[in-house]
C-alpha atoms as a PDB file:
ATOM      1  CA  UNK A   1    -123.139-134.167  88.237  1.00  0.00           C
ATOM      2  CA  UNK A   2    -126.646-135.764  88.645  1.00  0.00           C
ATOM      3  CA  UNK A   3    -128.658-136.940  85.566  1.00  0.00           C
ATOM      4  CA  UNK A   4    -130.407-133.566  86.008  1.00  0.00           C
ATOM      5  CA  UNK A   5    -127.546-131.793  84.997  1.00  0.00           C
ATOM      6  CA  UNK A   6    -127.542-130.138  88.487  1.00  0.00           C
ATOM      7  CA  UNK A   7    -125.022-130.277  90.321  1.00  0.00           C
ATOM      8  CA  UNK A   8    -125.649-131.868  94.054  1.00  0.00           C
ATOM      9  CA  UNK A   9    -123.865-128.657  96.249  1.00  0.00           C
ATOM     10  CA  UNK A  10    -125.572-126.217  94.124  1.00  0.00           C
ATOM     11  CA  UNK A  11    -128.880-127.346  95.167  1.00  0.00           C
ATOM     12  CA  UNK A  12    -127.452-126.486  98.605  1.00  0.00           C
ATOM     13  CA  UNK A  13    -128.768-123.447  99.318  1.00  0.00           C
ATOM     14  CA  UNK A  14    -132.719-122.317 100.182  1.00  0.00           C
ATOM     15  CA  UNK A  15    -133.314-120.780  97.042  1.00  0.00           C
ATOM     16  CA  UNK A  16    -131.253-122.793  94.490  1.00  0.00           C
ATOM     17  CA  UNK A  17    -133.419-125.989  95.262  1.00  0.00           C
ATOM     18  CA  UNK A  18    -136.720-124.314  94.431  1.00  0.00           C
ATOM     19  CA  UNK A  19    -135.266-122.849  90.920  1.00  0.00           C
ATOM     20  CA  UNK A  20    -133.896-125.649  89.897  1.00  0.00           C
ATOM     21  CA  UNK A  21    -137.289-127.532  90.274  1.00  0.00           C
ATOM     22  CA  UNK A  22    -139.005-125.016  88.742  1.00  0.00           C
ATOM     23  CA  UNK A  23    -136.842-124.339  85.619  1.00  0.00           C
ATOM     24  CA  UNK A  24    -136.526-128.292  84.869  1.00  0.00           C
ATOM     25  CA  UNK A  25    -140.360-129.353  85.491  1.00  0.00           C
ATOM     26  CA  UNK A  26    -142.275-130.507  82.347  1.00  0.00           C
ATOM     27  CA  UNK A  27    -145.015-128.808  84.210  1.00  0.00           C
ATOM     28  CA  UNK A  28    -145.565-125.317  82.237  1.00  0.00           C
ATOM     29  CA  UNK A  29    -145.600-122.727  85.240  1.00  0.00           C
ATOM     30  CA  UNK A  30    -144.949-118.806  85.564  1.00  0.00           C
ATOM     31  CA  UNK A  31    -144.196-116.843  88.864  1.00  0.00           C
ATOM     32  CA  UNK A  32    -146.614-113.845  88.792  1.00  0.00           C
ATOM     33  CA  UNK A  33    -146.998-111.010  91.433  1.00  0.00           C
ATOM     34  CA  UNK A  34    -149.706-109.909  93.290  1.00  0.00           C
ATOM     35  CA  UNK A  35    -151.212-107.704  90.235  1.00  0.00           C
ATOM     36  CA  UNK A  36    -151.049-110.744  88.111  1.00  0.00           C
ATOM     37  CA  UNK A  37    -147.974-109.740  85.733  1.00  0.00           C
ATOM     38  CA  UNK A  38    -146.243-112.523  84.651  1.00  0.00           C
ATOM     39  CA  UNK A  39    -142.348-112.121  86.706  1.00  0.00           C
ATOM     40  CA  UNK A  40    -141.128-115.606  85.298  1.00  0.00           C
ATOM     41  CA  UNK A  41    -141.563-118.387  82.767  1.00  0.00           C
ATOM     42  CA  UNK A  42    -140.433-121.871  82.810  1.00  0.00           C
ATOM     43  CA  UNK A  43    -138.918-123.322  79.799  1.00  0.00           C
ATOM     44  CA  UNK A  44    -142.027-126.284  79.721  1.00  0.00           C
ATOM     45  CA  UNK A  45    -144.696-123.064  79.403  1.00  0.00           C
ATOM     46  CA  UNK A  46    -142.552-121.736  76.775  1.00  0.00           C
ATOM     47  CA  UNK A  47    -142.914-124.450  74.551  1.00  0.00           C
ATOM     48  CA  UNK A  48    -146.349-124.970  75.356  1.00  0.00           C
ATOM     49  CA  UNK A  49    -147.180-121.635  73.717  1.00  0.00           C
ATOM     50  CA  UNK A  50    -144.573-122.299  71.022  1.00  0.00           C
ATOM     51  CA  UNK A  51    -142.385-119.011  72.032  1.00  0.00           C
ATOM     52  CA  UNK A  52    -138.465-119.875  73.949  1.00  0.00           C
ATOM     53  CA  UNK A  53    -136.881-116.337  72.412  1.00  0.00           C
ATOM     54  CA  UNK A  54    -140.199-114.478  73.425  1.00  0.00           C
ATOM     55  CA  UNK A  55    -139.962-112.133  76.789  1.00  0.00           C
ATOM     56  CA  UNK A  56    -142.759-112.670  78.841  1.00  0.00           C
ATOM     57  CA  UNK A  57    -141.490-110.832  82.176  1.00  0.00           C
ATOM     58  CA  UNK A  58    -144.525-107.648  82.612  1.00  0.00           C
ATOM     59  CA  UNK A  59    -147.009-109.190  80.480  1.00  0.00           C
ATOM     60  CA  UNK A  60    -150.210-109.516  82.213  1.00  0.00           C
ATOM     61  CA  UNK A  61    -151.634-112.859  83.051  1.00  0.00           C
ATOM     62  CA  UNK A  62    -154.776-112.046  80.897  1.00  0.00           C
ATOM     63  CA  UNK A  63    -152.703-111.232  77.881  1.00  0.00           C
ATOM     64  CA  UNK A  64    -151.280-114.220  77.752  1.00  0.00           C
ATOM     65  CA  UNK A  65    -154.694-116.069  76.518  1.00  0.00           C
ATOM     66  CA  UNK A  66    -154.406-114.187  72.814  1.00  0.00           C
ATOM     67  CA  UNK A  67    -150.848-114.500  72.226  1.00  0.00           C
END
């Protein structure tokens, strides 16, 4: 297992790489779709607005500014 807590053949595959940079950057990101809704979090934006239990998948990108 690497220090990322990732292990090296599971990073293997097109789309595992990706994820796995996504969910461990201390970058706050979110996937969104073409209308803007919010699809994905990763954990670094949910501390940065202070909610890990809350759902964000189909909140709008605008909605996010008063929450």
């Amino acid at each position: 297992m690497n220090p990322r807590g990732a292990d090296s053949t599971s990073l293997r595959s097109p789309r595992a790489r990706p994820l796995a940079i996504f969910e461990q950057a201390a970058t706050p990101m979110a996937t969104l779709d073409r209308e803007l809704v919010v699809q994905s979090v990763n954990p670094a934006l949910q501390e940065w607005f202070g909610a890990r239990s809350r759902q964000w998948r189909g909140e709008a990108l605008a909605a996010l500014d008063g929450k």
